[in-house]
C-alpha atoms as a PDB file:
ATOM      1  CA  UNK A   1       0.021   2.766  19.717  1.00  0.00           C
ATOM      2  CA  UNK A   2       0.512   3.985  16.104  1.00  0.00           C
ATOM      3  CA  UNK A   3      -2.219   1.668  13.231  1.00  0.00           C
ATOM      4  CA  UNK A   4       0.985   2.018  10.825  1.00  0.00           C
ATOM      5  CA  UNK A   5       4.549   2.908  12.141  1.00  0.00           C
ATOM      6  CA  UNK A   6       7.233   3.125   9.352  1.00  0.00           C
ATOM      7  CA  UNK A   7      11.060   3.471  10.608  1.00  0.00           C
ATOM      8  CA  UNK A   8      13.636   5.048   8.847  1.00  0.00           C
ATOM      9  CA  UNK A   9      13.171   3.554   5.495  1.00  0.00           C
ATOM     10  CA  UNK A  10      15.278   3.797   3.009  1.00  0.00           C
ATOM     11  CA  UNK A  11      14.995   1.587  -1.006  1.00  0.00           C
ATOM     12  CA  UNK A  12      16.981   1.459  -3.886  1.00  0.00           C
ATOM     13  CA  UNK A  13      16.373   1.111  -7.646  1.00  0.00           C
ATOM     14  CA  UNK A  14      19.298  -0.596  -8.249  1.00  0.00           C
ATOM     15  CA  UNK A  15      22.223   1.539  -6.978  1.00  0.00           C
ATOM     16  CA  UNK A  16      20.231   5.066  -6.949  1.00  0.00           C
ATOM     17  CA  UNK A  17      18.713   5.779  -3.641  1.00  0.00           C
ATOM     18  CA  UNK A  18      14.809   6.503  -3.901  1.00  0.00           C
ATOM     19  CA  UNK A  19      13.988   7.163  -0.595  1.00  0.00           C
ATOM     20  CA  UNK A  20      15.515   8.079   2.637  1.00  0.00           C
ATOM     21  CA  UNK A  21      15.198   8.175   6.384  1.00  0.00           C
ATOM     22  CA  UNK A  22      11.493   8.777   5.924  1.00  0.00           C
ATOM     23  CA  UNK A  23       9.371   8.028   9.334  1.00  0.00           C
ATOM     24  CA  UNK A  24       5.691   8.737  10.320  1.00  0.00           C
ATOM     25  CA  UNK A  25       3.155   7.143  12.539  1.00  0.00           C
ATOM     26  CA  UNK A  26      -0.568   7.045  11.376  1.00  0.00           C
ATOM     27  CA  UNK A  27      -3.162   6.392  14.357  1.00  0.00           C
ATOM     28  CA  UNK A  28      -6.351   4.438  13.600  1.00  0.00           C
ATOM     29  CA  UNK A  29      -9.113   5.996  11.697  1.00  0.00           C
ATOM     30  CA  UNK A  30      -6.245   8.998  10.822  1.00  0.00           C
ATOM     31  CA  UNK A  31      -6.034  10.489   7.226  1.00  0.00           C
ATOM     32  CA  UNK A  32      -2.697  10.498   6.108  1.00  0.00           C
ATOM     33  CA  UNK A  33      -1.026  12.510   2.935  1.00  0.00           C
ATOM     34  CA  UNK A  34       2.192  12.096   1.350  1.00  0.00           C
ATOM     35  CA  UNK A  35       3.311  15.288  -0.330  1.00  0.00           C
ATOM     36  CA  UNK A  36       6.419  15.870  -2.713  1.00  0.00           C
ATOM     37  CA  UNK A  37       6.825  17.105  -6.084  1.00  0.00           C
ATOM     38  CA  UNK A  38       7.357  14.478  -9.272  1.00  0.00           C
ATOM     39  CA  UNK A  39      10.038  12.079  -8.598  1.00  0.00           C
ATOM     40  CA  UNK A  40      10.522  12.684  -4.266  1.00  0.00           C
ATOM     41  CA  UNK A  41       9.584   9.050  -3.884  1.00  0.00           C
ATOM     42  CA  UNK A  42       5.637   8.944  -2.792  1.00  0.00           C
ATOM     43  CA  UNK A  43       5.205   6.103  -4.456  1.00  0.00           C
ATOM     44  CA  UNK A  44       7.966   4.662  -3.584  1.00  0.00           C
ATOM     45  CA  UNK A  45       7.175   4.799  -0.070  1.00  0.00           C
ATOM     46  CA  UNK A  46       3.825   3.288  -0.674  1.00  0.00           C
ATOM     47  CA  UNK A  47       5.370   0.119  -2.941  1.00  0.00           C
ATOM     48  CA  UNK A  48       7.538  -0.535   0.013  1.00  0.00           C
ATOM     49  CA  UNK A  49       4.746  -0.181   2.959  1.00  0.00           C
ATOM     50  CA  UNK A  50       3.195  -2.509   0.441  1.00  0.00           C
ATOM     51  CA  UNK A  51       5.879  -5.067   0.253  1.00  0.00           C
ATOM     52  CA  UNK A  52       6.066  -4.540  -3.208  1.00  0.00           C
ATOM     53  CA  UNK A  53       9.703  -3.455  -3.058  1.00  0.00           C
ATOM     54  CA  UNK A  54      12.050  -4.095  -0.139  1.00  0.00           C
ATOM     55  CA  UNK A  55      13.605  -1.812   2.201  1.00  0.00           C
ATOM     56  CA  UNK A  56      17.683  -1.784   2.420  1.00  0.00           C
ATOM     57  CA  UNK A  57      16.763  -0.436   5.894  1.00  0.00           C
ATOM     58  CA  UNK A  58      14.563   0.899   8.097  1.00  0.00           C
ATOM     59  CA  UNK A  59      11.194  -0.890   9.561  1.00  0.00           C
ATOM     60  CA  UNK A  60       8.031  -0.675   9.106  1.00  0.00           C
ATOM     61  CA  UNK A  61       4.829  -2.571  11.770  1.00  0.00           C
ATOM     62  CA  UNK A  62       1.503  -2.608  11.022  1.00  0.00           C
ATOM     63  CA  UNK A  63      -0.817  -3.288  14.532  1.00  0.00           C
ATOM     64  CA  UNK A  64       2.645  -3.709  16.666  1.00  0.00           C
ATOM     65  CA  UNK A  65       3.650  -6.410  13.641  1.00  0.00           C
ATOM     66  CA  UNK A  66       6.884  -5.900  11.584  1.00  0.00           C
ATOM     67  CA  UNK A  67       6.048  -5.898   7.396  1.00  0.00           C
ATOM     68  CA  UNK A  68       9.028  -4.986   5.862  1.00  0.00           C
ATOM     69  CA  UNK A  69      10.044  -8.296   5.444  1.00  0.00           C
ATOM     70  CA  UNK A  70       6.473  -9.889   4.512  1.00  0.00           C
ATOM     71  CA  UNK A  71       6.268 -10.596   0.463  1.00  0.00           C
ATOM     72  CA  UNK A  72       3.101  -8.618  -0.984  1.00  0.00           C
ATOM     73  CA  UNK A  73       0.414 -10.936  -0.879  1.00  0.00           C
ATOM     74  CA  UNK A  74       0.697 -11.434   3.187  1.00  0.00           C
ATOM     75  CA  UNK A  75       1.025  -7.225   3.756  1.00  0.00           C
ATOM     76  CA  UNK A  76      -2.753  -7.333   1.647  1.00  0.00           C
ATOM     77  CA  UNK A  77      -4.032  -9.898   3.670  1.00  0.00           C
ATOM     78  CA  UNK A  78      -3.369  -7.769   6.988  1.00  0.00           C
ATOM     79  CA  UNK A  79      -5.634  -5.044   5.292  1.00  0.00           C
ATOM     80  CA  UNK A  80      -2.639  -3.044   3.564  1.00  0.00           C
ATOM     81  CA  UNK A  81      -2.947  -2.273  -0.250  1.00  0.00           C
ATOM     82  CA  UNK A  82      -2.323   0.376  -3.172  1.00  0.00           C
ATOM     83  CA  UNK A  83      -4.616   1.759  -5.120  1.00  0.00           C
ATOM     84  CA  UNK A  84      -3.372   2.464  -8.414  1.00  0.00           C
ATOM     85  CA  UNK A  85      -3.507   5.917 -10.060  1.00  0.00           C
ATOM     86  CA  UNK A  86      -4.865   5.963 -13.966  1.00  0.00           C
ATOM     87  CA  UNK A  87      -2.593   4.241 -15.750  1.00  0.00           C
ATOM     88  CA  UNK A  88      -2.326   1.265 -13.747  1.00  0.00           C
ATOM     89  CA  UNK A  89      -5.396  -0.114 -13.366  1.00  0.00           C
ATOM     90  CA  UNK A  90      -6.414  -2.725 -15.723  1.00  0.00           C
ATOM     91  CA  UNK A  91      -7.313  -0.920 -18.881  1.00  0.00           C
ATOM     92  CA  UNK A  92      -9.082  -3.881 -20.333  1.00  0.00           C
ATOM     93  CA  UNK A  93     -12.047  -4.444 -17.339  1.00  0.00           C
ATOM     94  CA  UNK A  94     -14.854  -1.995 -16.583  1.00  0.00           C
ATOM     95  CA  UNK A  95     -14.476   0.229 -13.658  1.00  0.00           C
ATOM     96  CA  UNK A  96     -16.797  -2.514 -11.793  1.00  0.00           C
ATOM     97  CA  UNK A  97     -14.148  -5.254 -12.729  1.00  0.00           C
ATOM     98  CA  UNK A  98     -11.837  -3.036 -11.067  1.00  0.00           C
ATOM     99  CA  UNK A  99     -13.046  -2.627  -8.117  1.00  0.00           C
ATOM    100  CA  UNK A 100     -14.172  -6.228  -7.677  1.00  0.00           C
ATOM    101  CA  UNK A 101     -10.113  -7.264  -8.512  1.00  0.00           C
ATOM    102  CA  UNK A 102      -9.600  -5.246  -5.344  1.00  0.00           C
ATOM    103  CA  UNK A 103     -12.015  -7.634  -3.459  1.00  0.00           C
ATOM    104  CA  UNK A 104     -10.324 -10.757  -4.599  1.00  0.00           C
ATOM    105  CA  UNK A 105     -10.025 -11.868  -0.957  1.00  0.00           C
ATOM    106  CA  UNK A 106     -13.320 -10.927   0.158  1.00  0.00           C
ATOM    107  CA  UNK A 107     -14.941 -14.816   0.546  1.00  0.00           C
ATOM    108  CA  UNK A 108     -18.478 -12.880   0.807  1.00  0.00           C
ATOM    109  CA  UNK A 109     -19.030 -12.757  -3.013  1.00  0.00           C
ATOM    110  CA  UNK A 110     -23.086 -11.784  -2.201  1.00  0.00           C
ATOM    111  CA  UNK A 111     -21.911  -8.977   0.011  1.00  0.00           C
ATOM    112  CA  UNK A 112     -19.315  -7.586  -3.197  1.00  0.00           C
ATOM    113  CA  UNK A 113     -21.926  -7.510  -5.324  1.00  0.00           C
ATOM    114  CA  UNK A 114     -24.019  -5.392  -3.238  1.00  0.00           C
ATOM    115  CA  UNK A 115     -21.331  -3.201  -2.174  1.00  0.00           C
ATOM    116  CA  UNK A 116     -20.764  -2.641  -5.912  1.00  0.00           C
ATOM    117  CA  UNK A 117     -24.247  -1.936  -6.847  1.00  0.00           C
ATOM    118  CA  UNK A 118     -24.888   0.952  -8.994  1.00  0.00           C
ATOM    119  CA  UNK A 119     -27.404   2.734  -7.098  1.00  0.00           C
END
């Protein structure tokens, strides 16, 4: 059984169609790469794995679990989450502050910190 299985997806901005029909399976432990030119919708797919934006169809189930319907903060919770390219991180925090706003639901703040220790 596929870790991530994503459906026939297909999301809007607004009335212009992003993304279409796109499917893939990624098994456990599997590296995966989206490929297109500027504008084919990468990110796009990734905002809506993420439940960031919604899909007008399609499905997507994470561990045999359907997502596409889960609001953002409950898709990160299962283990699912974007990493930002450049521009979006937050410009104002260190590249430790970053990474430790990516931990924000870790409960096992001793463990962070040693994770993020500068060796």
């Amino acid at each position: 059984m596929p870790l991530l299985k994503v459906r026939n997806i297909e999301t809007y901005y607004g009335p212009i169609m992003a993304i279409k029909g796109v499917s893939f399976d990624m098994q456990e432990e599997a590296i995966v790469t989206i490929l297109g030119a500027n504008g084919a919708g990468k990110t796009t797919v990734l905002k809506t794995i993420c439940g960031v934006m919604d899909p007008e169809k399609g499905e997507i189930e994470f561990m045999g679990q359907r997502i596409d319907s889960k609001p953002p903060d409950k898709i990160v919770r299962l283990g699912i989450s974007q990493v930002p390219e450049g521009r979006e991180v937050f410009h104002d925090l260190t590249v430790k502050e970053n990474l430790m706003m990516g931990a924000y639901l870790r409960k096992d703040r001793a463990a962070i910190q040693k994770d993020l220790e500068i060796v």
